[in-house]
PDB file of N, CA and C in Angstrom:
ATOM      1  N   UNK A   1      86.682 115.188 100.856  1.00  0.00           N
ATOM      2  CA  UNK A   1      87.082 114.083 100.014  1.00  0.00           C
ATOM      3  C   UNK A   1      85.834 113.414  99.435  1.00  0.00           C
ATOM      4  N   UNK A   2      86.052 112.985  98.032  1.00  0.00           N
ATOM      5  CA  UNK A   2      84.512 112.490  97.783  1.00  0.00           C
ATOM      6  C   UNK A   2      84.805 110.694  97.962  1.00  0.00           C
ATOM      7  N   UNK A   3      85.568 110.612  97.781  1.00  0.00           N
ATOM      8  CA  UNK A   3      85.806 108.612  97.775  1.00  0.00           C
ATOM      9  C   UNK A   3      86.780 108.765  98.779  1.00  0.00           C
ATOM     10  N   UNK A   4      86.192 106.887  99.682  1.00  0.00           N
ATOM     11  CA  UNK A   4      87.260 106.386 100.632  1.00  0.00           C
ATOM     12  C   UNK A   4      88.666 106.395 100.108  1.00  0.00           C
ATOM     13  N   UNK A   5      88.200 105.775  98.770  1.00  0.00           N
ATOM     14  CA  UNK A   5      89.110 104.667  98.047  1.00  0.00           C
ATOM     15  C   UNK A   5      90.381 105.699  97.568  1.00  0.00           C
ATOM     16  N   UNK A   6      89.708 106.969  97.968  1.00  0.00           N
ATOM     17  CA  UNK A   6      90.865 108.556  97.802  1.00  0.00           C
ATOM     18  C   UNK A   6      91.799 108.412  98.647  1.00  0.00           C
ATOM     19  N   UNK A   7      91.088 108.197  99.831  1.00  0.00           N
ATOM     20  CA  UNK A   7      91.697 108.531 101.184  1.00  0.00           C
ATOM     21  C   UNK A   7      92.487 107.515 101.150  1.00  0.00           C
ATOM     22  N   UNK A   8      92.694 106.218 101.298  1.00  0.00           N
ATOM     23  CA  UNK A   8      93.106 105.217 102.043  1.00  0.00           C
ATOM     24  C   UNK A   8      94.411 104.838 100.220  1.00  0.00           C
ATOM     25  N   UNK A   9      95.567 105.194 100.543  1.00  0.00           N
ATOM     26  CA  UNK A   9      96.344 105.070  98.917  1.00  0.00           C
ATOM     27  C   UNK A   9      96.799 103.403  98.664  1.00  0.00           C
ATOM     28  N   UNK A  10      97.154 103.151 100.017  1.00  0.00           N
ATOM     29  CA  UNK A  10      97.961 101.479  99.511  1.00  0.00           C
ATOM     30  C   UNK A  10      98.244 101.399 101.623  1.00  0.00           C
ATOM     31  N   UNK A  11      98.432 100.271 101.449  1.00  0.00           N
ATOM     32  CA  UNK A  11      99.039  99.319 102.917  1.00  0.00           C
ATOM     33  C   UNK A  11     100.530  99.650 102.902  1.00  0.00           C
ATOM     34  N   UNK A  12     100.829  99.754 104.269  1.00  0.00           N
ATOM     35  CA  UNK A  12     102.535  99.767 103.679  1.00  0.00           C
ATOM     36  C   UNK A  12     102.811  98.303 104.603  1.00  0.00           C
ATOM     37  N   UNK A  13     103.584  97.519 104.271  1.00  0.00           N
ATOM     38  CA  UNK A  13     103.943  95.994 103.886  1.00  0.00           C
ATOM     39  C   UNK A  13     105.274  95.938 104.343  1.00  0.00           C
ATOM     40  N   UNK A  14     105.345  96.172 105.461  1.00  0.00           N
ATOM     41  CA  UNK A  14     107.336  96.012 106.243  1.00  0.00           C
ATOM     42  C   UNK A  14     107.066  95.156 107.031  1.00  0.00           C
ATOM     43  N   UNK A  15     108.427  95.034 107.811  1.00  0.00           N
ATOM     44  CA  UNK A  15     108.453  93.497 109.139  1.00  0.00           C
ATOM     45  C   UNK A  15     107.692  94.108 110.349  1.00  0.00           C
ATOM     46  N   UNK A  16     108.228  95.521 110.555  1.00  0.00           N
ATOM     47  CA  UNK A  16     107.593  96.112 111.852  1.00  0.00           C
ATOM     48  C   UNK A  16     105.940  96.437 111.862  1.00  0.00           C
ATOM     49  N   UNK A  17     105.473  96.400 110.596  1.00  0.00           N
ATOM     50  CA  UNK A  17     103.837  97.235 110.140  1.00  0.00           C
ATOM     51  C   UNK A  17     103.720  95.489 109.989  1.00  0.00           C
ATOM     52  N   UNK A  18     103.931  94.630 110.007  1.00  0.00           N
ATOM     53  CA  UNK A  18     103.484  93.234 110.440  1.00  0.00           C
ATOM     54  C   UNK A  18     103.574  92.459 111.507  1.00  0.00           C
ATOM     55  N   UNK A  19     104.682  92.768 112.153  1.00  0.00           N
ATOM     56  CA  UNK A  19     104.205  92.210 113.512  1.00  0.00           C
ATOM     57  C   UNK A  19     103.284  92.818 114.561  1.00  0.00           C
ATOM     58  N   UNK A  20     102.963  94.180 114.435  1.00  0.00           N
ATOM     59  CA  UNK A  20     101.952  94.987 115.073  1.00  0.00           C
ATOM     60  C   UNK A  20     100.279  94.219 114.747  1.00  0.00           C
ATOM     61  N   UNK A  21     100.269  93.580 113.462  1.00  0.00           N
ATOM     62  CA  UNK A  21      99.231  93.211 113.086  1.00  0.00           C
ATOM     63  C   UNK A  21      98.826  91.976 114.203  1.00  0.00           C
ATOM     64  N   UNK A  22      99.296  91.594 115.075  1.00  0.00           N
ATOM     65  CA  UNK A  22      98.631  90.453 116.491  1.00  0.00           C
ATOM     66  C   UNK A  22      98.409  91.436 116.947  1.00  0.00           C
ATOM     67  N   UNK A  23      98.473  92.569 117.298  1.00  0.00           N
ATOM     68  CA  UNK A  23      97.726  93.828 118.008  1.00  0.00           C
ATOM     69  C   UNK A  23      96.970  94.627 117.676  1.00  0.00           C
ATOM     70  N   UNK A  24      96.116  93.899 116.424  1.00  0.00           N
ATOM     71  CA  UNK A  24      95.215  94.844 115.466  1.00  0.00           C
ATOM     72  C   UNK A  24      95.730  96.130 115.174  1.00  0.00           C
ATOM     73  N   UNK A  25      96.981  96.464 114.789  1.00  0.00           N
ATOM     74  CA  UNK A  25      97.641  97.489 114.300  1.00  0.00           C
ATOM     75  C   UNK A  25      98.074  97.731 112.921  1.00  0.00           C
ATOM     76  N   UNK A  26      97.619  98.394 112.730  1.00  0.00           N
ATOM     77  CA  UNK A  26      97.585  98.446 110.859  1.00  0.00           C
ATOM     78  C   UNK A  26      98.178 100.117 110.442  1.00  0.00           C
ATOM     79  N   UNK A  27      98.898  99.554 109.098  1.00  0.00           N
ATOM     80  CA  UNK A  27      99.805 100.761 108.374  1.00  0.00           C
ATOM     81  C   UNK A  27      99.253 101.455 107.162  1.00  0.00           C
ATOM     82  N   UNK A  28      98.879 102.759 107.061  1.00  0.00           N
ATOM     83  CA  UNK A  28      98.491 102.833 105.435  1.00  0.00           C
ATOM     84  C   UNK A  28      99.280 104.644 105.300  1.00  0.00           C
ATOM     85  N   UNK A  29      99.251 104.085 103.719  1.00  0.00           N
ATOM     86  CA  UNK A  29      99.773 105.750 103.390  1.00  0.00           C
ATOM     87  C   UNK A  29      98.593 106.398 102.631  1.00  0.00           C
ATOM     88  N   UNK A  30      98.267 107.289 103.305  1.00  0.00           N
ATOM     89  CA  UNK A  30      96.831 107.932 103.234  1.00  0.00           C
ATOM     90  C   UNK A  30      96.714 109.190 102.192  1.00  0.00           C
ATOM     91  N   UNK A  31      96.037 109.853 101.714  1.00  0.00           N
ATOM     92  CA  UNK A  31      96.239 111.057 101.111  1.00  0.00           C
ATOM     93  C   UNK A  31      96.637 112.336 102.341  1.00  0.00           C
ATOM     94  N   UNK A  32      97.189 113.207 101.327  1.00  0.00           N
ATOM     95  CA  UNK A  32      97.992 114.451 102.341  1.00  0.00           C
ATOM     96  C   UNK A  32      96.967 115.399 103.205  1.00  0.00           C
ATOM     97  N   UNK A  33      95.822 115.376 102.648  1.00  0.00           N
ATOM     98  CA  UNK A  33      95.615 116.133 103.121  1.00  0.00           C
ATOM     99  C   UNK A  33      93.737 115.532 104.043  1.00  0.00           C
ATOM    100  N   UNK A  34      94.123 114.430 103.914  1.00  0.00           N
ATOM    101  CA  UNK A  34      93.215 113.557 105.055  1.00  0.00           C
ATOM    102  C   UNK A  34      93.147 113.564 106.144  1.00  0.00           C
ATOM    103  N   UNK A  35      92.154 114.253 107.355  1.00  0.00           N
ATOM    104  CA  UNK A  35      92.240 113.953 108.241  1.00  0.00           C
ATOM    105  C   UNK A  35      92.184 112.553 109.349  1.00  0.00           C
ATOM    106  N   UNK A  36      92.246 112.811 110.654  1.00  0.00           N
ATOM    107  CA  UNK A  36      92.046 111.447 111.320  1.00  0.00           C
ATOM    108  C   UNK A  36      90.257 110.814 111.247  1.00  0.00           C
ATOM    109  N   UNK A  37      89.951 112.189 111.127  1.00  0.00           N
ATOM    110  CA  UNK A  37      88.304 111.361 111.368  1.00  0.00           C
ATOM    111  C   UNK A  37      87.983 110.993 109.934  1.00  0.00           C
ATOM    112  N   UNK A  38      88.779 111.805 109.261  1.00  0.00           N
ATOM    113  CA  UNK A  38      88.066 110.858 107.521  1.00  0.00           C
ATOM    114  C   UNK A  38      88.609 109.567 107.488  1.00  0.00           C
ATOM    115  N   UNK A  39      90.099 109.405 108.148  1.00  0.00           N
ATOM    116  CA  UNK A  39      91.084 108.224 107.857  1.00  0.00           C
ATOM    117  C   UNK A  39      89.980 106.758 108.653  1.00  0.00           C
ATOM    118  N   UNK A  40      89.661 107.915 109.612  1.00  0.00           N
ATOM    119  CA  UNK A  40      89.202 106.320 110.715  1.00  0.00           C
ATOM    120  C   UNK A  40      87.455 105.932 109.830  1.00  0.00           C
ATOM    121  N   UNK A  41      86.918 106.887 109.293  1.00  0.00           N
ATOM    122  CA  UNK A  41      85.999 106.598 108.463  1.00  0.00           C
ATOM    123  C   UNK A  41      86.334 105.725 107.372  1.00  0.00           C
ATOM    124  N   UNK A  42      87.042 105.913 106.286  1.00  0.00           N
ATOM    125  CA  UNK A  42      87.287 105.515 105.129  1.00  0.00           C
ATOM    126  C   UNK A  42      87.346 103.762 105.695  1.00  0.00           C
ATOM    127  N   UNK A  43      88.570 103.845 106.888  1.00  0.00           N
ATOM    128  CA  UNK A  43      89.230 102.559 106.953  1.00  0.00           C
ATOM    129  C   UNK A  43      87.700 101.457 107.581  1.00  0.00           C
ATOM    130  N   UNK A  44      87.026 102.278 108.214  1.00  0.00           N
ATOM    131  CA  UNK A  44      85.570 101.660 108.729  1.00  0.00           C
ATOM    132  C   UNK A  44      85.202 100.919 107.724  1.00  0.00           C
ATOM    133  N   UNK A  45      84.729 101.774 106.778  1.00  0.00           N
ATOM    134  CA  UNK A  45      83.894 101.460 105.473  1.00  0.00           C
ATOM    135  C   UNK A  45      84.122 100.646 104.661  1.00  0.00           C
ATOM    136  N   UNK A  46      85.673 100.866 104.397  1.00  0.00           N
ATOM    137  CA  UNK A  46      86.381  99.943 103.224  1.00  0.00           C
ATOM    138  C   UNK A  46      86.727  98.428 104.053  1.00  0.00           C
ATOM    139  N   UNK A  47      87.288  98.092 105.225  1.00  0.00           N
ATOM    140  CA  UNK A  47      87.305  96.945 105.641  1.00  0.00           C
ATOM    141  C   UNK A  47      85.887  96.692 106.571  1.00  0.00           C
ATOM    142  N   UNK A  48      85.250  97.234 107.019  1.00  0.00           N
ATOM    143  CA  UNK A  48      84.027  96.383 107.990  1.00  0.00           C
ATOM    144  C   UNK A  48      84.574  96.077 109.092  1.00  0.00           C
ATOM    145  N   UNK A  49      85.395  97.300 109.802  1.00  0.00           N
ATOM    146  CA  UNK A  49      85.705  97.198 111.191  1.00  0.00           C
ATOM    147  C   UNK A  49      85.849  98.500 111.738  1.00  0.00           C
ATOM    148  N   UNK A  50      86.337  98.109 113.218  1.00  0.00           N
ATOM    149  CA  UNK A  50      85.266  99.184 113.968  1.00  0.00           C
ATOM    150  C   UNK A  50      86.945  99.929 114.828  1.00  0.00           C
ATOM    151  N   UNK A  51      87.322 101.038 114.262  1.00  0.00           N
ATOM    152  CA  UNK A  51      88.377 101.668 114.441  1.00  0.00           C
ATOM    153  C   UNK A  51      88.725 102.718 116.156  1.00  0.00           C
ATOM    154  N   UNK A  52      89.568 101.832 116.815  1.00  0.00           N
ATOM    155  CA  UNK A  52      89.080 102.935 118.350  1.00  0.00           C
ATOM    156  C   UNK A  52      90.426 104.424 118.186  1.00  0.00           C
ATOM    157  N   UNK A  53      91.779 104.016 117.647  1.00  0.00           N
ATOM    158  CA  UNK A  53      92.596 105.156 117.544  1.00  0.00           C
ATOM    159  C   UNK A  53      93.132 105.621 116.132  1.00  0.00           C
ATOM    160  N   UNK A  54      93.638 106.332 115.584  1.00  0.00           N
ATOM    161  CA  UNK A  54      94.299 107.358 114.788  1.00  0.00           C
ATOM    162  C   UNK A  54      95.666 108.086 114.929  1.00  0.00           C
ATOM    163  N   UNK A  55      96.527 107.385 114.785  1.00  0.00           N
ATOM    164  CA  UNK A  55      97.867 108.216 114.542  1.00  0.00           C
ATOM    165  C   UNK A  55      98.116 108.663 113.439  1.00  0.00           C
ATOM    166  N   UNK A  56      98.900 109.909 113.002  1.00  0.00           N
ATOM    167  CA  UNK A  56      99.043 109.836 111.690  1.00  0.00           C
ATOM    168  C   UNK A  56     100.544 110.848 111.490  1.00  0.00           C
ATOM    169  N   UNK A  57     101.412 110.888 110.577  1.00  0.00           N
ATOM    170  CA  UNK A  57     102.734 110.947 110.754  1.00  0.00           C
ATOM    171  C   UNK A  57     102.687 112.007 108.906  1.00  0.00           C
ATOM    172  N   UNK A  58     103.253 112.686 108.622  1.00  0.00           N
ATOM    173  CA  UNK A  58     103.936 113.598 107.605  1.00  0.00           C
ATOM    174  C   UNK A  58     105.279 113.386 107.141  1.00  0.00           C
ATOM    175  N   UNK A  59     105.550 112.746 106.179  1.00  0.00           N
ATOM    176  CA  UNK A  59     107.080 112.596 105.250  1.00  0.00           C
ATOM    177  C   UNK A  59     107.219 113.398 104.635  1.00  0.00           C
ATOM    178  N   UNK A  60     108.296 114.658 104.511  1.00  0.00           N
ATOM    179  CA  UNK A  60     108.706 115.408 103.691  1.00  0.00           C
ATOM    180  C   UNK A  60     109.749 114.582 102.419  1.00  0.00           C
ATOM    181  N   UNK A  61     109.354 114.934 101.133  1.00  0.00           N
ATOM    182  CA  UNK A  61     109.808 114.297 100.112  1.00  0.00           C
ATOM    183  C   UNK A  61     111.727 114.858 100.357  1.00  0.00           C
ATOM    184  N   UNK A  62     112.522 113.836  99.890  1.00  0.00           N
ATOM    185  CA  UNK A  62     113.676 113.988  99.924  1.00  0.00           C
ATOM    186  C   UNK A  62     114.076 115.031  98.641  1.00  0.00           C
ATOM    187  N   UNK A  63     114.983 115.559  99.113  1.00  0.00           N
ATOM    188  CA  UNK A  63     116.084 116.053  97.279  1.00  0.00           C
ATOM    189  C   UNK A  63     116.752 114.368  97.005  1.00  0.00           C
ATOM    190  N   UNK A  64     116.666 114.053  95.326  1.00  0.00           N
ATOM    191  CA  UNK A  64     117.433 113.373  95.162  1.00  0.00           C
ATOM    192  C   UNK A  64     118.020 113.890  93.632  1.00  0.00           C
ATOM    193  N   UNK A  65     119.257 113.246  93.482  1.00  0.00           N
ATOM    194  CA  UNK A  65     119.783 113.656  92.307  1.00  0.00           C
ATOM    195  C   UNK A  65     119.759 112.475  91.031  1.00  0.00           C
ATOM    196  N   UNK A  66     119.030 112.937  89.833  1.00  0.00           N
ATOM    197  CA  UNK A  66     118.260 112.471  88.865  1.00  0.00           C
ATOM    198  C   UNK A  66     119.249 112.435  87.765  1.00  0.00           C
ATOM    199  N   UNK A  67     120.410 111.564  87.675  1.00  0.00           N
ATOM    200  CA  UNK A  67     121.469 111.361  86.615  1.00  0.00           C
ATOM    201  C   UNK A  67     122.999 112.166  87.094  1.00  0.00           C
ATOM    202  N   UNK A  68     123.137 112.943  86.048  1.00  0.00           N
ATOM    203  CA  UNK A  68     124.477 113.498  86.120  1.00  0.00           C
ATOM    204  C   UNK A  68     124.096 115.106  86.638  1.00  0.00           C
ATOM    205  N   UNK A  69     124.089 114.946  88.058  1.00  0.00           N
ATOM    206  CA  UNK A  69     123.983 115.781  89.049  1.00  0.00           C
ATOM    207  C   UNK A  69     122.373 116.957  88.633  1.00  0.00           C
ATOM    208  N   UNK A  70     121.691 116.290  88.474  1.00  0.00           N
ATOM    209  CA  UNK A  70     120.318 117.318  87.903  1.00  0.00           C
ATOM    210  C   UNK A  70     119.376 117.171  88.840  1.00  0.00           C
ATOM    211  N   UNK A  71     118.410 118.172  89.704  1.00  0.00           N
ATOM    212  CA  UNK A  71     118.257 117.735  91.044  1.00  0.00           C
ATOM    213  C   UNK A  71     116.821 117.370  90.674  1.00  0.00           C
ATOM    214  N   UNK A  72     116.433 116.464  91.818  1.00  0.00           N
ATOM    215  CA  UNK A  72     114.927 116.136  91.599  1.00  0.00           C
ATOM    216  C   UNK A  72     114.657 116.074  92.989  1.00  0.00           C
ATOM    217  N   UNK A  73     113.177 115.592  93.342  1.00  0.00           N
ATOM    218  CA  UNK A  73     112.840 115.899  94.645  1.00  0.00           C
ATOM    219  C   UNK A  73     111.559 114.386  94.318  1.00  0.00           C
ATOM    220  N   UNK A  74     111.541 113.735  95.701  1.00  0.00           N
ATOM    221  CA  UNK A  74     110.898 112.461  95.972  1.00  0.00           C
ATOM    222  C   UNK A  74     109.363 113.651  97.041  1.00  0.00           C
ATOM    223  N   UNK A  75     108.463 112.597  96.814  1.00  0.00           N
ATOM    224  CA  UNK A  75     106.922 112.898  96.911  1.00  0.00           C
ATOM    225  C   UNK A  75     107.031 113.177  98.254  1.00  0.00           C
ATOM    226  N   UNK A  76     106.484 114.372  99.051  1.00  0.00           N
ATOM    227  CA  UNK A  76     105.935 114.119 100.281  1.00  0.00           C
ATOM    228  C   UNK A  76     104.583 112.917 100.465  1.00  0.00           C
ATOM    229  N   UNK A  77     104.463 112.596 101.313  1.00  0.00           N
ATOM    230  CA  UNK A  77     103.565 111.524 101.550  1.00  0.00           C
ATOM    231  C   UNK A  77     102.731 111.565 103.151  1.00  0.00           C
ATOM    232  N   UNK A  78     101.968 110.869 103.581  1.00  0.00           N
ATOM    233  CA  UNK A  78     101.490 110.653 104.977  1.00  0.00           C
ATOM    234  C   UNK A  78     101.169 109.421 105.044  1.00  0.00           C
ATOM    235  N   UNK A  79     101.344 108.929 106.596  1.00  0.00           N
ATOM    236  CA  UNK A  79     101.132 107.551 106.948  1.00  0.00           C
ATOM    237  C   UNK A  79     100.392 107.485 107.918  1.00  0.00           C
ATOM    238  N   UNK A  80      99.326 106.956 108.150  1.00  0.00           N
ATOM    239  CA  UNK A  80      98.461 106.545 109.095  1.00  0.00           C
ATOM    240  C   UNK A  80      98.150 105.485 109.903  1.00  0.00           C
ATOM    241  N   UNK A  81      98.498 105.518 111.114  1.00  0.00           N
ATOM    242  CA  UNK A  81      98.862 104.058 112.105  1.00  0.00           C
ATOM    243  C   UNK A  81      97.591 103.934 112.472  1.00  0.00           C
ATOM    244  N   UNK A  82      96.510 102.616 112.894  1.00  0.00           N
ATOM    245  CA  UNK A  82      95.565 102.467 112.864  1.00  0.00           C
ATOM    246  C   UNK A  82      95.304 101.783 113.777  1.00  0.00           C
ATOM    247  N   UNK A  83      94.535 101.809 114.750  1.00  0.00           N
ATOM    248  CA  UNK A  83      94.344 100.683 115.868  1.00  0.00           C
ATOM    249  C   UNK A  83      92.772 100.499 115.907  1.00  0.00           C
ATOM    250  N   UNK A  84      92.803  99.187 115.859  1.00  0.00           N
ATOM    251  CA  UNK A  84      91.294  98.545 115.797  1.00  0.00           C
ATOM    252  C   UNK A  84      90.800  97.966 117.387  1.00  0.00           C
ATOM    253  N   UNK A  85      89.434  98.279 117.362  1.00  0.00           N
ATOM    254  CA  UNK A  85      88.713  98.194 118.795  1.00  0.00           C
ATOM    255  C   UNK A  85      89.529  96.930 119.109  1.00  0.00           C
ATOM    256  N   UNK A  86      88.813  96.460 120.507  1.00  0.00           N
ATOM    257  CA  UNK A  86      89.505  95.311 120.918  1.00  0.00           C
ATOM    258  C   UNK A  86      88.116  93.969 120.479  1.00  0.00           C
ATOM    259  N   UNK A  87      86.707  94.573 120.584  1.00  0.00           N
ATOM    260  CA  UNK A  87      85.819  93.848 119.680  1.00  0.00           C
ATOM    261  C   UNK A  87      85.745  93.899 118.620  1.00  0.00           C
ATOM    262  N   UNK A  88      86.487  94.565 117.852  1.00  0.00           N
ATOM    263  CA  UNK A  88      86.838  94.156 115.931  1.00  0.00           C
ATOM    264  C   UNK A  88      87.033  93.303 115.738  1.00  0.00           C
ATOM    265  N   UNK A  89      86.695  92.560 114.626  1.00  0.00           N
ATOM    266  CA  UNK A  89      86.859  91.933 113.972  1.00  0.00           C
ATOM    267  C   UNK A  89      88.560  92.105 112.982  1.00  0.00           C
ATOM    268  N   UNK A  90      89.328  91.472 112.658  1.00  0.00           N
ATOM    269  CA  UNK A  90      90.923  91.966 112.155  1.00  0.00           C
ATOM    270  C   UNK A  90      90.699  91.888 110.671  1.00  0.00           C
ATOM    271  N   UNK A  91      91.779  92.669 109.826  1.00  0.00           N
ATOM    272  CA  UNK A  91      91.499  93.512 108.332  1.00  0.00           C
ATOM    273  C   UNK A  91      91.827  91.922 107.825  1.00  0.00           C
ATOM    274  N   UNK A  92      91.132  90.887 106.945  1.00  0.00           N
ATOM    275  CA  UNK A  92      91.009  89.894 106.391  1.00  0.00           C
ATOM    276  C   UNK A  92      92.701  89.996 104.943  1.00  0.00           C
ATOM    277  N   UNK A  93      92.923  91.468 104.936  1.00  0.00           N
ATOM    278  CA  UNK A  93      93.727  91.411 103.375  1.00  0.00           C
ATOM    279  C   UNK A  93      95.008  91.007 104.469  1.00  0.00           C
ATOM    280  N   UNK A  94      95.499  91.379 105.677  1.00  0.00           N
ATOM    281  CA  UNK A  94      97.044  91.449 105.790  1.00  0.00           C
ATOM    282  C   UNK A  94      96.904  89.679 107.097  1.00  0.00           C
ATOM    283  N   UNK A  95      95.896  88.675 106.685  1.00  0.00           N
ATOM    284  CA  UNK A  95      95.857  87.796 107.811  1.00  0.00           C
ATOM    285  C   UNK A  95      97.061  86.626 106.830  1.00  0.00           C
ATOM    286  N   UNK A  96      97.465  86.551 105.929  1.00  0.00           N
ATOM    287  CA  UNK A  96      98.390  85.565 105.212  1.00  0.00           C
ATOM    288  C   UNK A  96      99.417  86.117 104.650  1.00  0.00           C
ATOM    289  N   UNK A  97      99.888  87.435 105.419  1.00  0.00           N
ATOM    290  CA  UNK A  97     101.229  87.907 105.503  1.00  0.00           C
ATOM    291  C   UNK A  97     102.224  88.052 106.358  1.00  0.00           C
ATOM    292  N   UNK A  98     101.526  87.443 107.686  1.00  0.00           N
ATOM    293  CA  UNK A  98     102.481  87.217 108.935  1.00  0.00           C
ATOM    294  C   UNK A  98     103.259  86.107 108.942  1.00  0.00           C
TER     295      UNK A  98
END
């Protein structure tokens, strides 16, 4: 990957990927084909904290149907669960969304 800013696509922003955040637990949907050690890099770099685990999860895109029965198909995607040391410092963007 040549950029973080590749790796790391958007926050995902639900009730459950926010209350994890008092446990320095953080949600992102990452590129597909990112590993854990790039994920826990990128997320280092781009916030200025110090990352101890890496989960990371695979969504197969759905079939959906696109009008009067014409088939289409929704994006596969990946999500990356993030746990920050217990001496981190916490991600400053998700502290005025709880």
């Amino acid at each position: 990957m040549a950029n973080v800013y590749d790796i790391i696509i958007r926050p995902i922003i639900t009730e459950r990927s926010m209350e994890a955040t008092g446990e320095k637990k953080y949600v992102f949907e990452v590129a597909p084909n990112a590993g854990k050690v790039e994920i826990k890099k990128a997320v280092e770099e781009i916030f200025g904290v110090k990352v101890a685990k890496v989960n990371t999860i695979n969504y197969d895109g759905k079939a959906k149907r696109l009008g009067a029965g014409r088939p289409g198909h929704r994006k596969s995607w990946k999500k990356a669960y993030v746990q920050l040391a217990e001496d981190s410092k916490t991600i400053e963007f998700f502290e005025g969304m709880v």
